[in-house]
C-alpha atoms as a PDB file:
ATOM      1  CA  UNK A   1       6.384  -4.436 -21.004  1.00  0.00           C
ATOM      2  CA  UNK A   2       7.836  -2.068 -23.786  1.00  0.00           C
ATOM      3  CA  UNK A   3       6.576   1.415 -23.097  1.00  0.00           C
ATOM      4  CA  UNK A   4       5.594   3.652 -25.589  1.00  0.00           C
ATOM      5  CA  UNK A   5       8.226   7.073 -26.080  1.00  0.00           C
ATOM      6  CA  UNK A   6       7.952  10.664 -24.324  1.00  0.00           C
ATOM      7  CA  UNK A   7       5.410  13.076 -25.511  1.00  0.00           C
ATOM      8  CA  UNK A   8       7.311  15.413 -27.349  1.00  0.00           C
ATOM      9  CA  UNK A   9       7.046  19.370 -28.017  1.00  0.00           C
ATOM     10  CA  UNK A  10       6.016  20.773 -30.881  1.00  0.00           C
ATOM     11  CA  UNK A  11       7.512  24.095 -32.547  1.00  0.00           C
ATOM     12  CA  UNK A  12       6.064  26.181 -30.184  1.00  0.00           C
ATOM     13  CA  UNK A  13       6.497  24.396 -26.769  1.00  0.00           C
ATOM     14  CA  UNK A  14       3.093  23.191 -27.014  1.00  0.00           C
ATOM     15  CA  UNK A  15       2.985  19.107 -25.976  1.00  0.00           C
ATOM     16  CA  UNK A  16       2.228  17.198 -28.818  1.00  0.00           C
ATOM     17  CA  UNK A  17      -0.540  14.550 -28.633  1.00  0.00           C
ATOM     18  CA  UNK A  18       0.754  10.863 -27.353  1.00  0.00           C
ATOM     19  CA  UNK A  19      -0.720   9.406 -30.363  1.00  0.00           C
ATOM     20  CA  UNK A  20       1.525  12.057 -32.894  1.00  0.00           C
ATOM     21  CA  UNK A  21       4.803  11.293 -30.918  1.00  0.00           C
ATOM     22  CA  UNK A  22       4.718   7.494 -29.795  1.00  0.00           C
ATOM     23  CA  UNK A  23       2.641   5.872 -32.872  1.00  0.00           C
ATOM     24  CA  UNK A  24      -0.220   3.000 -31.860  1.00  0.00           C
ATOM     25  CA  UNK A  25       2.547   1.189 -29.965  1.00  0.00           C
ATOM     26  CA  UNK A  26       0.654   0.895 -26.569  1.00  0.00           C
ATOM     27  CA  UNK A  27      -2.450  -0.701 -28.228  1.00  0.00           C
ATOM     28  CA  UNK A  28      -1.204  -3.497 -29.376  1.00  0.00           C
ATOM     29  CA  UNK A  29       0.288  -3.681 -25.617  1.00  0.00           C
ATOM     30  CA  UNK A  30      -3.311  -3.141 -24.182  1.00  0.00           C
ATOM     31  CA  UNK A  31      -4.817  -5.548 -26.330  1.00  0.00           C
ATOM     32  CA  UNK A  32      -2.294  -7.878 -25.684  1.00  0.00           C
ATOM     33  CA  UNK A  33      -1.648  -7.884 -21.856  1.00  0.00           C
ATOM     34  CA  UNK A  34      -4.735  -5.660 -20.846  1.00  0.00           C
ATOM     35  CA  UNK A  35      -2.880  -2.853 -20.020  1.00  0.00           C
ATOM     36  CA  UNK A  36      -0.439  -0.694 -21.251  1.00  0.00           C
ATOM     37  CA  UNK A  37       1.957   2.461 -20.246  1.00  0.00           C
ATOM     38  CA  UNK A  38       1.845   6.044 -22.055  1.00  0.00           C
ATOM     39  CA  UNK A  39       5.398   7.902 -20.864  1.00  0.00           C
ATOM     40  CA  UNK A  40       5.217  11.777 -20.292  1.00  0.00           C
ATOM     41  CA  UNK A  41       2.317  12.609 -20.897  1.00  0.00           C
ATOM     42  CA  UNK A  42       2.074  15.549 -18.546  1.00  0.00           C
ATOM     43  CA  UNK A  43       5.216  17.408 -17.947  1.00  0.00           C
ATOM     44  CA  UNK A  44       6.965  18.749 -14.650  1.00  0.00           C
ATOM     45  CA  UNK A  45       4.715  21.996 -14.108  1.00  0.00           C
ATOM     46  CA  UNK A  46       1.617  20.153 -14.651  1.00  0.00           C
ATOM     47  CA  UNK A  47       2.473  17.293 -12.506  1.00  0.00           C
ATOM     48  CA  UNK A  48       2.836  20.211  -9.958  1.00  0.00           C
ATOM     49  CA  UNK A  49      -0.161  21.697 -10.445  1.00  0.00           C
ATOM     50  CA  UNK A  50      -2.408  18.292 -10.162  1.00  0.00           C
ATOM     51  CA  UNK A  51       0.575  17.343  -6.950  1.00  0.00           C
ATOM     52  CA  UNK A  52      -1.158  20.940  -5.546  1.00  0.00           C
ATOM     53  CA  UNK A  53      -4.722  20.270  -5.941  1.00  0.00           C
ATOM     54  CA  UNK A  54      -4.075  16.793  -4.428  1.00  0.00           C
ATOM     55  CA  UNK A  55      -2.723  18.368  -1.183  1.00  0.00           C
ATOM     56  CA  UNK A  56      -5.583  20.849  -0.727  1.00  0.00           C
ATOM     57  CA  UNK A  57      -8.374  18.859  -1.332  1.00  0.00           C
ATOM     58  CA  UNK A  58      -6.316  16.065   0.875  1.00  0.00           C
ATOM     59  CA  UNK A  59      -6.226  19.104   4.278  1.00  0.00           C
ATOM     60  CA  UNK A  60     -10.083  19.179   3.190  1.00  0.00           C
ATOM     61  CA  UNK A  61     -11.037  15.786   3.212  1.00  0.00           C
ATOM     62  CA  UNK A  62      -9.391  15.711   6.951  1.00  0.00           C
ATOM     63  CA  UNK A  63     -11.756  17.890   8.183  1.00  0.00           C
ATOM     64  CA  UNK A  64     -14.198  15.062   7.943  1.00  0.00           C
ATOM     65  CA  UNK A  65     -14.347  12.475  10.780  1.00  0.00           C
ATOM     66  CA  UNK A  66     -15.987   9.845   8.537  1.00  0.00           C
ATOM     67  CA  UNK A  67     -16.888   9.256   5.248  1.00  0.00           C
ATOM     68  CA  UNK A  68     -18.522  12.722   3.067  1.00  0.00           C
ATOM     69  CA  UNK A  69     -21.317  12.713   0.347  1.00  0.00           C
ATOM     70  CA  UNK A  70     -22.051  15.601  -1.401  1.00  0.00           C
ATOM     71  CA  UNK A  71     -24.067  14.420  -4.930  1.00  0.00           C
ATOM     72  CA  UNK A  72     -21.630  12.176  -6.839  1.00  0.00           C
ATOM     73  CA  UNK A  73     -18.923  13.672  -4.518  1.00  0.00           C
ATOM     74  CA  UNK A  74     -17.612  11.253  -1.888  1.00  0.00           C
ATOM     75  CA  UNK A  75     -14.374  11.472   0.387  1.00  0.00           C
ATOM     76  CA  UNK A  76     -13.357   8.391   1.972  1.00  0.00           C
ATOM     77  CA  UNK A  77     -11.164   8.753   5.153  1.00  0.00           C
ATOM     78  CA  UNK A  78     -10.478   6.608   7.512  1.00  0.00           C
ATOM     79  CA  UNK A  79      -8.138   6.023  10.959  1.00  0.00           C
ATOM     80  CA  UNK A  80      -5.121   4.666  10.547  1.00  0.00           C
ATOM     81  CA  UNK A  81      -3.673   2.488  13.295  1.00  0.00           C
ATOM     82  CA  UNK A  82      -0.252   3.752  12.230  1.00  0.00           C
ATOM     83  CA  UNK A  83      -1.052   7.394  10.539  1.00  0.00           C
ATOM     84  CA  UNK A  84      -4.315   8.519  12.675  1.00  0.00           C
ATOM     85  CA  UNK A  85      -6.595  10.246  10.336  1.00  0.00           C
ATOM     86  CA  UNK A  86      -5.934   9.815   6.707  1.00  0.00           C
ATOM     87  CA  UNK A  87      -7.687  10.611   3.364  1.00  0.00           C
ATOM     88  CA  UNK A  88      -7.757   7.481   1.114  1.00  0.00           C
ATOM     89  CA  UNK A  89      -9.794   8.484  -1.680  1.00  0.00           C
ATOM     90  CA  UNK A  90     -11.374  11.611  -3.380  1.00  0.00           C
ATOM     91  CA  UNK A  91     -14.187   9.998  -5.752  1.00  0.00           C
ATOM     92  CA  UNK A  92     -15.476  13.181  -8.459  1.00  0.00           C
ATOM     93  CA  UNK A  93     -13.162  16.230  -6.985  1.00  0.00           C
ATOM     94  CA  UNK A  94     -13.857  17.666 -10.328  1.00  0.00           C
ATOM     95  CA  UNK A  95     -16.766  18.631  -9.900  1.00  0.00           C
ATOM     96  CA  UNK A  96     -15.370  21.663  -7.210  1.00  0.00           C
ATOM     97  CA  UNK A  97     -11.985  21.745  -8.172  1.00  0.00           C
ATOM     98  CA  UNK A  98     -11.206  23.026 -11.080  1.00  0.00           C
ATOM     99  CA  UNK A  99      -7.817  21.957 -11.715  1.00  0.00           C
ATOM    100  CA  UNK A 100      -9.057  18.530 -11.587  1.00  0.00           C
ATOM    101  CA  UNK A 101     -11.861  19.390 -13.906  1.00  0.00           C
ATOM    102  CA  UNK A 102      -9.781  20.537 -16.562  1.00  0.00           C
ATOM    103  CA  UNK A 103      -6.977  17.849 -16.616  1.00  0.00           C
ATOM    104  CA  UNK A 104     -10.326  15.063 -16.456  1.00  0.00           C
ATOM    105  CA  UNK A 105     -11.085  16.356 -20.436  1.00  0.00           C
ATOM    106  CA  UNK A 106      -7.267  16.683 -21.616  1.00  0.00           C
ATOM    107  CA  UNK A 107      -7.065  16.250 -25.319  1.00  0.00           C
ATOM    108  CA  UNK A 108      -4.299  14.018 -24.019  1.00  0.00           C
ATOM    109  CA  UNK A 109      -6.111  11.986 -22.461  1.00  0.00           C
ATOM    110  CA  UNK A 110      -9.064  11.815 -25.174  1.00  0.00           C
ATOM    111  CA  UNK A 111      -5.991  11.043 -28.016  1.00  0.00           C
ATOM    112  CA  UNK A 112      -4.988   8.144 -25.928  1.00  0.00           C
ATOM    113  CA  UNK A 113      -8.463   6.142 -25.070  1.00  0.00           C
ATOM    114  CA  UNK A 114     -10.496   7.687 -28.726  1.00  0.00           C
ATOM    115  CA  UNK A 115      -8.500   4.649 -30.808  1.00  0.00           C
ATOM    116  CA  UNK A 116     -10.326   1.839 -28.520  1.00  0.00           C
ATOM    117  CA  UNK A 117     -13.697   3.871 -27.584  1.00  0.00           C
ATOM    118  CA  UNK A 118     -14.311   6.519 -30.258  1.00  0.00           C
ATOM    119  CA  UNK A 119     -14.574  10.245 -29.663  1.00  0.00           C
ATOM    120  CA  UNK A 120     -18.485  10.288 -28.328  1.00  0.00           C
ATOM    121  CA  UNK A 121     -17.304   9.576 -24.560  1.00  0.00           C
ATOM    122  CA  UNK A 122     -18.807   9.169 -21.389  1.00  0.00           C
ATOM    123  CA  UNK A 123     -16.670   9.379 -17.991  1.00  0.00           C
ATOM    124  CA  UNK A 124     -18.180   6.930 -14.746  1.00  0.00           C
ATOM    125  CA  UNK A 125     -14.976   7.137 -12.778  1.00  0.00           C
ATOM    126  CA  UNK A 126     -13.032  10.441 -11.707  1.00  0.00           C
ATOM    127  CA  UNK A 127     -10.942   9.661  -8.171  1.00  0.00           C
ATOM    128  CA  UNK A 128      -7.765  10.866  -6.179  1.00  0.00           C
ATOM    129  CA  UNK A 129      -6.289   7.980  -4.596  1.00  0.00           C
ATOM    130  CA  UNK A 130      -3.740   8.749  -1.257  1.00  0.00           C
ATOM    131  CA  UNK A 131      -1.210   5.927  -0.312  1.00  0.00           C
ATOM    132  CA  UNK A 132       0.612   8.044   2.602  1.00  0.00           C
ATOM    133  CA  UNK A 133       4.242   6.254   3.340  1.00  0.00           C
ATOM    134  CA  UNK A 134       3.730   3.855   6.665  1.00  0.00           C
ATOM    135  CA  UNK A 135      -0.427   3.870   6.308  1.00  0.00           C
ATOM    136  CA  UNK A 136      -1.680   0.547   7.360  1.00  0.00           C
ATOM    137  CA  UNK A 137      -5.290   1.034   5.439  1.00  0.00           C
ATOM    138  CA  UNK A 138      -3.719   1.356   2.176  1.00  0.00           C
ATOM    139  CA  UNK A 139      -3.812  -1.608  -0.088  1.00  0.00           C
ATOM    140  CA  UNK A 140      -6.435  -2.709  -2.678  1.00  0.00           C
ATOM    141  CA  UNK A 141      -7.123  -6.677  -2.971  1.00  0.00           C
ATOM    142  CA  UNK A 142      -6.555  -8.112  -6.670  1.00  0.00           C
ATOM    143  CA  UNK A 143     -10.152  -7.544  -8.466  1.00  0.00           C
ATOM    144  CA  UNK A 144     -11.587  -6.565 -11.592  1.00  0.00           C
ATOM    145  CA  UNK A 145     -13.060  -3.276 -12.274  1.00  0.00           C
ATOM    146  CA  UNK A 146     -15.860  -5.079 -14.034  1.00  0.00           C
ATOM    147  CA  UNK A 147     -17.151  -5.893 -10.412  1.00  0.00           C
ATOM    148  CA  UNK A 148     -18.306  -2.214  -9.886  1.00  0.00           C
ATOM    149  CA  UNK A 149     -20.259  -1.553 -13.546  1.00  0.00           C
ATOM    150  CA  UNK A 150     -23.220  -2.005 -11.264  1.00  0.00           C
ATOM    151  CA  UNK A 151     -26.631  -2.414 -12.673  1.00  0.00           C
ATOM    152  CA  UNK A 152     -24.659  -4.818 -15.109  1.00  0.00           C
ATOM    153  CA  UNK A 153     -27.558  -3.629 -17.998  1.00  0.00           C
ATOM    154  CA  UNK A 154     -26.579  -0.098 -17.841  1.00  0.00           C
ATOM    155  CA  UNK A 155     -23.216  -0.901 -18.939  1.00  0.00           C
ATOM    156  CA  UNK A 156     -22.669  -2.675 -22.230  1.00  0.00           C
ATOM    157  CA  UNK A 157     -19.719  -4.144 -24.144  1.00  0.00           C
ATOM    158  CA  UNK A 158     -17.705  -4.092 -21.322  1.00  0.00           C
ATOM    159  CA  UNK A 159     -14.488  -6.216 -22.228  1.00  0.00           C
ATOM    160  CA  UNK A 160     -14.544  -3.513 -25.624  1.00  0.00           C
ATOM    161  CA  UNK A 161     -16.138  -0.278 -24.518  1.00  0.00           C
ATOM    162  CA  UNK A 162     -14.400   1.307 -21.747  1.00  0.00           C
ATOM    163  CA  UNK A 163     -10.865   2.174 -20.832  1.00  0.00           C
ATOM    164  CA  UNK A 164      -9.861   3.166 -17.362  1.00  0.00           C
ATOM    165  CA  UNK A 165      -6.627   5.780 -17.119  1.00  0.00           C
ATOM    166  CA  UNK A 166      -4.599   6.923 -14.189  1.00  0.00           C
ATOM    167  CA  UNK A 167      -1.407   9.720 -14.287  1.00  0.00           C
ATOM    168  CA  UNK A 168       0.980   9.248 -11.571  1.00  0.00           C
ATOM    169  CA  UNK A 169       1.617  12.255  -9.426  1.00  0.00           C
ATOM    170  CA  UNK A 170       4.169  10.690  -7.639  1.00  0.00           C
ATOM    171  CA  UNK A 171       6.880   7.540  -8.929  1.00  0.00           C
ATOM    172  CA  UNK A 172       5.367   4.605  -8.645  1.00  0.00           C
ATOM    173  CA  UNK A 173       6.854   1.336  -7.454  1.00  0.00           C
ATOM    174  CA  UNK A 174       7.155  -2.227  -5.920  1.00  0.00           C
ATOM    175  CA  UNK A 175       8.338   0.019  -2.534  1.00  0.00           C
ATOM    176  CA  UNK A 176       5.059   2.789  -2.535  1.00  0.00           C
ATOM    177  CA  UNK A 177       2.616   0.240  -3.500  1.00  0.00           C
ATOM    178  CA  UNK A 178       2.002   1.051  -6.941  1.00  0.00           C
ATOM    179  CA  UNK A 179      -0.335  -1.335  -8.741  1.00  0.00           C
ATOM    180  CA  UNK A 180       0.256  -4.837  -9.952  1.00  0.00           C
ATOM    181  CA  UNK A 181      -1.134  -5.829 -12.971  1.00  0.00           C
ATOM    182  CA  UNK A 182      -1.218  -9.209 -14.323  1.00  0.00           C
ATOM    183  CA  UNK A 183      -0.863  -9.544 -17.677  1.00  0.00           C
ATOM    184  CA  UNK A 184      -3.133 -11.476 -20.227  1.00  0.00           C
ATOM    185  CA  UNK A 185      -6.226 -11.716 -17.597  1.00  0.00           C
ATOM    186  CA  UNK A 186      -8.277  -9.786 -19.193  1.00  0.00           C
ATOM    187  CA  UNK A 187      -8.495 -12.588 -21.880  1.00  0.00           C
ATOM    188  CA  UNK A 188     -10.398 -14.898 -18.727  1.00  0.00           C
ATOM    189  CA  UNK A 189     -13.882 -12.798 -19.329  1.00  0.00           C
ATOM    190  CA  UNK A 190     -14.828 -12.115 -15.601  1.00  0.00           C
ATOM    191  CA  UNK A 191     -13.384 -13.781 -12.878  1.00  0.00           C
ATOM    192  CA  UNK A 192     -15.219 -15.649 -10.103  1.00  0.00           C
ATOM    193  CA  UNK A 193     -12.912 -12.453  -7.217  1.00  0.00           C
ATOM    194  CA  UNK A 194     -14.789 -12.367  -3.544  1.00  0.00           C
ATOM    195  CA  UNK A 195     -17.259  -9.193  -3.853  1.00  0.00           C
ATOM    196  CA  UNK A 196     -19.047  -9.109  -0.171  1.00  0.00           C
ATOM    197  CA  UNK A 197     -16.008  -6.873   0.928  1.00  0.00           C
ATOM    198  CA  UNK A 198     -14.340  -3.793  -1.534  1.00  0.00           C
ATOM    199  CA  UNK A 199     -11.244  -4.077  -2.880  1.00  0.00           C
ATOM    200  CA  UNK A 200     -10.007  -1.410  -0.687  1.00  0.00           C
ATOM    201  CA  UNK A 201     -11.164  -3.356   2.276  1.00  0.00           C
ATOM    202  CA  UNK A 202      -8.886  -6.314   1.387  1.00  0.00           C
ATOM    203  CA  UNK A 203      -5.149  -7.002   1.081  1.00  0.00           C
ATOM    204  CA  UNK A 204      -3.307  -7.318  -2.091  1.00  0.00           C
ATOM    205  CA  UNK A 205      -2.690 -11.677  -1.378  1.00  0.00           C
ATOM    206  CA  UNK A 206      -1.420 -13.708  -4.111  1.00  0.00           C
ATOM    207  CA  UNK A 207      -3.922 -16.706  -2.985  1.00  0.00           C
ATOM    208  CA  UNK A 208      -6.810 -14.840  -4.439  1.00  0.00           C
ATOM    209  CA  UNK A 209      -4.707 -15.060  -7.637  1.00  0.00           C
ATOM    210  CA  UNK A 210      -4.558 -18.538  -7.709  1.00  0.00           C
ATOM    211  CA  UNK A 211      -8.088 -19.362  -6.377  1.00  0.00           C
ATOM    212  CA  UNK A 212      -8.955 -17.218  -9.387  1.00  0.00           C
ATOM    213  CA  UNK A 213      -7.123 -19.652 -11.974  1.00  0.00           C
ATOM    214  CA  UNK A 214      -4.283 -17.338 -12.683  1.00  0.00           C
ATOM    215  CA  UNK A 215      -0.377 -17.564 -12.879  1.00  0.00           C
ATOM    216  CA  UNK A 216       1.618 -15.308 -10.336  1.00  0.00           C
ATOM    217  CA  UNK A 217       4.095 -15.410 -13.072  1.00  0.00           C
ATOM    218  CA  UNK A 218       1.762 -12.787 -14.902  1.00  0.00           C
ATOM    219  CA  UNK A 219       1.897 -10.269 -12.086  1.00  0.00           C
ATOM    220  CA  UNK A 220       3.891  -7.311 -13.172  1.00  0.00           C
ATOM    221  CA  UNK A 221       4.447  -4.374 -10.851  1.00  0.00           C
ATOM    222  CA  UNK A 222       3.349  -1.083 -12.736  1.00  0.00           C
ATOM    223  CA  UNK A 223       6.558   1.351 -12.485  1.00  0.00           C
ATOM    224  CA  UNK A 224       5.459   4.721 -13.127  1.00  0.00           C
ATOM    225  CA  UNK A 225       7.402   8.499 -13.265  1.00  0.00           C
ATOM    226  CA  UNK A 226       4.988  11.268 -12.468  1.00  0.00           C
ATOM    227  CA  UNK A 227       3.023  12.255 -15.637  1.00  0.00           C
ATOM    228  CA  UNK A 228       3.145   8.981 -17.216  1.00  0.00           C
ATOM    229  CA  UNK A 229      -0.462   7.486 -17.790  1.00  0.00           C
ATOM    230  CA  UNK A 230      -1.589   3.559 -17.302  1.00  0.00           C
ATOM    231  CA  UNK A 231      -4.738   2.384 -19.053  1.00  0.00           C
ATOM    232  CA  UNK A 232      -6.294  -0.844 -18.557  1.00  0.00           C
ATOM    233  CA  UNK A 233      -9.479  -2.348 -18.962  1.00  0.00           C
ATOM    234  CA  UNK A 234     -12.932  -3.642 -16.986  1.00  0.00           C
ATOM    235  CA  UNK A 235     -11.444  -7.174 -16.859  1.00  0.00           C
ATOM    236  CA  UNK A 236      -7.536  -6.563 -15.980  1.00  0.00           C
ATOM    237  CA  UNK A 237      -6.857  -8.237 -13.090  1.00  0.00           C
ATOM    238  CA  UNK A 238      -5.235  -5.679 -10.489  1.00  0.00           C
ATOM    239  CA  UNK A 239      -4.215  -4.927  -6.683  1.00  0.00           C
ATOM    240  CA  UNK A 240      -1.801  -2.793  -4.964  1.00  0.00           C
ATOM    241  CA  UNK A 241       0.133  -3.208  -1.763  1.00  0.00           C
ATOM    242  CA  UNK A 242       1.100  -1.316   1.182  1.00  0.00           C
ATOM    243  CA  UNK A 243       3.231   1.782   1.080  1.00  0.00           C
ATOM    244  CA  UNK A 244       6.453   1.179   2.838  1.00  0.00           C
ATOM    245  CA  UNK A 245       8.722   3.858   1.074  1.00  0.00           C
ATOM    246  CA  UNK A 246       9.132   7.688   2.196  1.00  0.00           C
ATOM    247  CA  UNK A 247       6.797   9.386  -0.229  1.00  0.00           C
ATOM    248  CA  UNK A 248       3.004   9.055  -1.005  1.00  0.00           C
ATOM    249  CA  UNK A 249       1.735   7.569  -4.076  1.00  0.00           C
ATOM    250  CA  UNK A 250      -1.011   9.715  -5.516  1.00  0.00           C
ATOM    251  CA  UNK A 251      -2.613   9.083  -8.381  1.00  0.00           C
ATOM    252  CA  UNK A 252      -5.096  10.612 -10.455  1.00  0.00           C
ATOM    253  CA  UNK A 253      -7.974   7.975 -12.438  1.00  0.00           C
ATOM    254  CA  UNK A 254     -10.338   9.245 -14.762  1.00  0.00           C
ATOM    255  CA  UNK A 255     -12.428   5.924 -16.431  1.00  0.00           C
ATOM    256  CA  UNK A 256     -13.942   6.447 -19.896  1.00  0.00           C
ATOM    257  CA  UNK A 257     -16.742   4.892 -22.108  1.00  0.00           C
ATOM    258  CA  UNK A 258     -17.884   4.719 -25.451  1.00  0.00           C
ATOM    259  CA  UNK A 259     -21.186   6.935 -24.762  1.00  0.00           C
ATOM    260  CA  UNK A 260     -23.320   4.202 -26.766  1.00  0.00           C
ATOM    261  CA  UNK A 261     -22.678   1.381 -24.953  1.00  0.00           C
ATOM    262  CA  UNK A 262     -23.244   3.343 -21.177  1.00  0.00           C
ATOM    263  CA  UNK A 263     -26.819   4.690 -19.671  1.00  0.00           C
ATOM    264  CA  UNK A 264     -24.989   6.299 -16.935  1.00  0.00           C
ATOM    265  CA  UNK A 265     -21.843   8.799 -16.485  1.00  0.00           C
ATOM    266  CA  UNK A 266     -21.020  12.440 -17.105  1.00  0.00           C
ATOM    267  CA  UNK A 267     -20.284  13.567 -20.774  1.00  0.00           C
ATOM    268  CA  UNK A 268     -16.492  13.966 -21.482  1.00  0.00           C
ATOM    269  CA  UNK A 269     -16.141  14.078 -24.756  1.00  0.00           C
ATOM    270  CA  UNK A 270     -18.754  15.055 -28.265  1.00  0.00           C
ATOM    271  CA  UNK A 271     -17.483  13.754 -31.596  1.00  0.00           C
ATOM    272  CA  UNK A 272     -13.730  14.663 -29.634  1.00  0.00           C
ATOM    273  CA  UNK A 273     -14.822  18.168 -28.124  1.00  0.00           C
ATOM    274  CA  UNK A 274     -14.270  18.426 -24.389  1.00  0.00           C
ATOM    275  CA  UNK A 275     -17.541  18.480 -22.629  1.00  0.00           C
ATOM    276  CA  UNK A 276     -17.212  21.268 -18.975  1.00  0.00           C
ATOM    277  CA  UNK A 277     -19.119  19.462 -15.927  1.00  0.00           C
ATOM    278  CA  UNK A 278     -22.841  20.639 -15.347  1.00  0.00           C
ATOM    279  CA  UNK A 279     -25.583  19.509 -12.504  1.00  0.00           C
ATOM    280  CA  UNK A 280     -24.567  16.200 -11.517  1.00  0.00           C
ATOM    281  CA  UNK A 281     -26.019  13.311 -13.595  1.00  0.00           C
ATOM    282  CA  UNK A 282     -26.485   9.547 -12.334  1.00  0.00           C
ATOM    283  CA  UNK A 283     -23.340   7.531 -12.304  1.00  0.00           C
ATOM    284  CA  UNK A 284     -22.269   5.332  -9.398  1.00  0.00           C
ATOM    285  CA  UNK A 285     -24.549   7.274  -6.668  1.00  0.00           C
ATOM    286  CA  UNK A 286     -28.252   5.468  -6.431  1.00  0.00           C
ATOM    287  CA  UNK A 287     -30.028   8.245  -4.051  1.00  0.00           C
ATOM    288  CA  UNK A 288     -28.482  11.292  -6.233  1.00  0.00           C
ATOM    289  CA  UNK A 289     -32.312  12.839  -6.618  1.00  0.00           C
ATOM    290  CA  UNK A 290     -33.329  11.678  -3.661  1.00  0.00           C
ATOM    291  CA  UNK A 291     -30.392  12.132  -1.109  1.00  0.00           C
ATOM    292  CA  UNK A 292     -28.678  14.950  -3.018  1.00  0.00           C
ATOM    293  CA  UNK A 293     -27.354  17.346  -0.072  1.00  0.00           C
ATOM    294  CA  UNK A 294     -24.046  17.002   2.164  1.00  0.00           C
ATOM    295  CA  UNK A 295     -24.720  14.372   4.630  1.00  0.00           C
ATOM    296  CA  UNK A 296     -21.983  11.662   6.364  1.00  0.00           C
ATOM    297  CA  UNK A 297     -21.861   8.332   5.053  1.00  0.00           C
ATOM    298  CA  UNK A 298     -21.538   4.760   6.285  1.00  0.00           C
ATOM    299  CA  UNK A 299     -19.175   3.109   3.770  1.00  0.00           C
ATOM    300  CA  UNK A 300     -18.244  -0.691   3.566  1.00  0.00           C
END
């Protein structure tokens, strides 16, 4: 896949938007294989700043023994046959951190989805994902995001309306289990994927690729320098394997919609103005009124 170019600076050092520097170039890849690659998007002292907050709120998430709730705020941990206690996922950190509030309504990030969703724009997904090097719980099976637009009438449009993003923290490879993609599957509508277990609770397996009808030819491993961004959409076909290199992969998703075409989510963006987090609204998170406080958590 061609990528589209570096985000440039403008006069006064200021990044330029990755629309103004690289054209439209990675929508006609998105529409074409489902997917596409923005390159430097965030530069070196941003990266560092989002590599930070990942590290803090990582030593917080170990200081619980199972998986956390707090409102739409979960941490899922788990222990590791190989690493002992690990963090695996972060899911809303922006609502109490507020590095990773401000980077989840970057006018980067809104210049690179408004072209497919508009600039009225709802956000359902905001995560951290941890692959630590050597972790044996650290693969996601192929699936479809569509799976999890759950109830299905909330969420409308869905091959058209939303676009998920993720910057890379750290490089991502074939070695650190960076994600495979496979190209031209979104084109297959929704696919009949296994959904009694997660995807994290499964192992990226090349059978469930061709039970599903689709050509392991297509799989294309997602290679990805920290501050690059990766979009894809609902019905993308995706997994990502085990981490057998010496660094972690981290990386940081933030999943928008066109607000129209969504009952559910947390404002990002009005007519293209960012839109600061308030009291938590319904999302993914069924007891939200009624189960609201900190409790531990039970998670398939």
């Amino acid at each position: 896949m061609t990528s589209s170019q570096a985000v440039l600076a403008d006069d006064s050092g200021a990044p330029r938007s990755p629309v103004e520097t690289a054209g439209t170039s990675y929508l006609s890849e998105y529409r074409r294989n489902g997917y596409a690659v923005v390159r430097g998007v965030f530069g070196p002292d941003e990266v560092a700043e989002m590599a930070a907050a990942f590290d803090r709120i990582y030593q917080r998430g170990l200081n619980y023994n199972r998986d956390w709730r707090h409102k739409n705020t979960l941490f899922r941990v788990a222990d590791d046959p190989n690493l002992g206690h690990i963090v695996r996922m972060v899911q809303w950190p922006a609502y109490f951190d507020p590095t990773m509030a401000r980077f989840r309504i970057d006018e980067r990030l809104r210049n690179i989805v408004a072209p497919l969703i508009g600039t009225d724009i709802k956000q359902i997904i905001n995560q951290m994902h941890w692959k630590p090097p050597g972790a044996a719980q650290a693969e996601f099976g192929y699936h479809q995001d569509v799976r999890s637009r759950r109830p299905r009438h909330a969420y409308r449009n869905v091959a058209t309306s939303y676009v998920q993003t993720g910057i890379a923290i750290d490089p991502h490879g074939p070695d650190n289990g960076a994600m495979t993609m496979v190209a031209g599957s979104h084109a297959m509508g929704e696919l009949p994927f296994d959904t009694s277990k997660t995807s994290m609770a499964v192992s990226k397996d090349a059978r469930h690729l061709e039970a599903a009808g689709l050509d392991l030819d297509n799989a294309v491993d997602l290679v990805l320098e920290p501050g690059d961004v990766a979009l894809w959409g609902l019905f993308c076909v995706h997994g990502s394997g085990p981490n057998s290199s010496d660094i972690d992969r981290r990386f940081y998703l933030n999943g928008y919609v066109r607000a129209d075409d969504c009952d559910r989510g947390e404002w990002a963006f009005r007519d293209g103005a960012p839109v600061p987090l308030g009291e938590p609204v319904l999302v993914h998170y069924e007891d939200l009124y009624r189960r609201p406080e900190p409790h531990y958590v039970d998670t398939a």
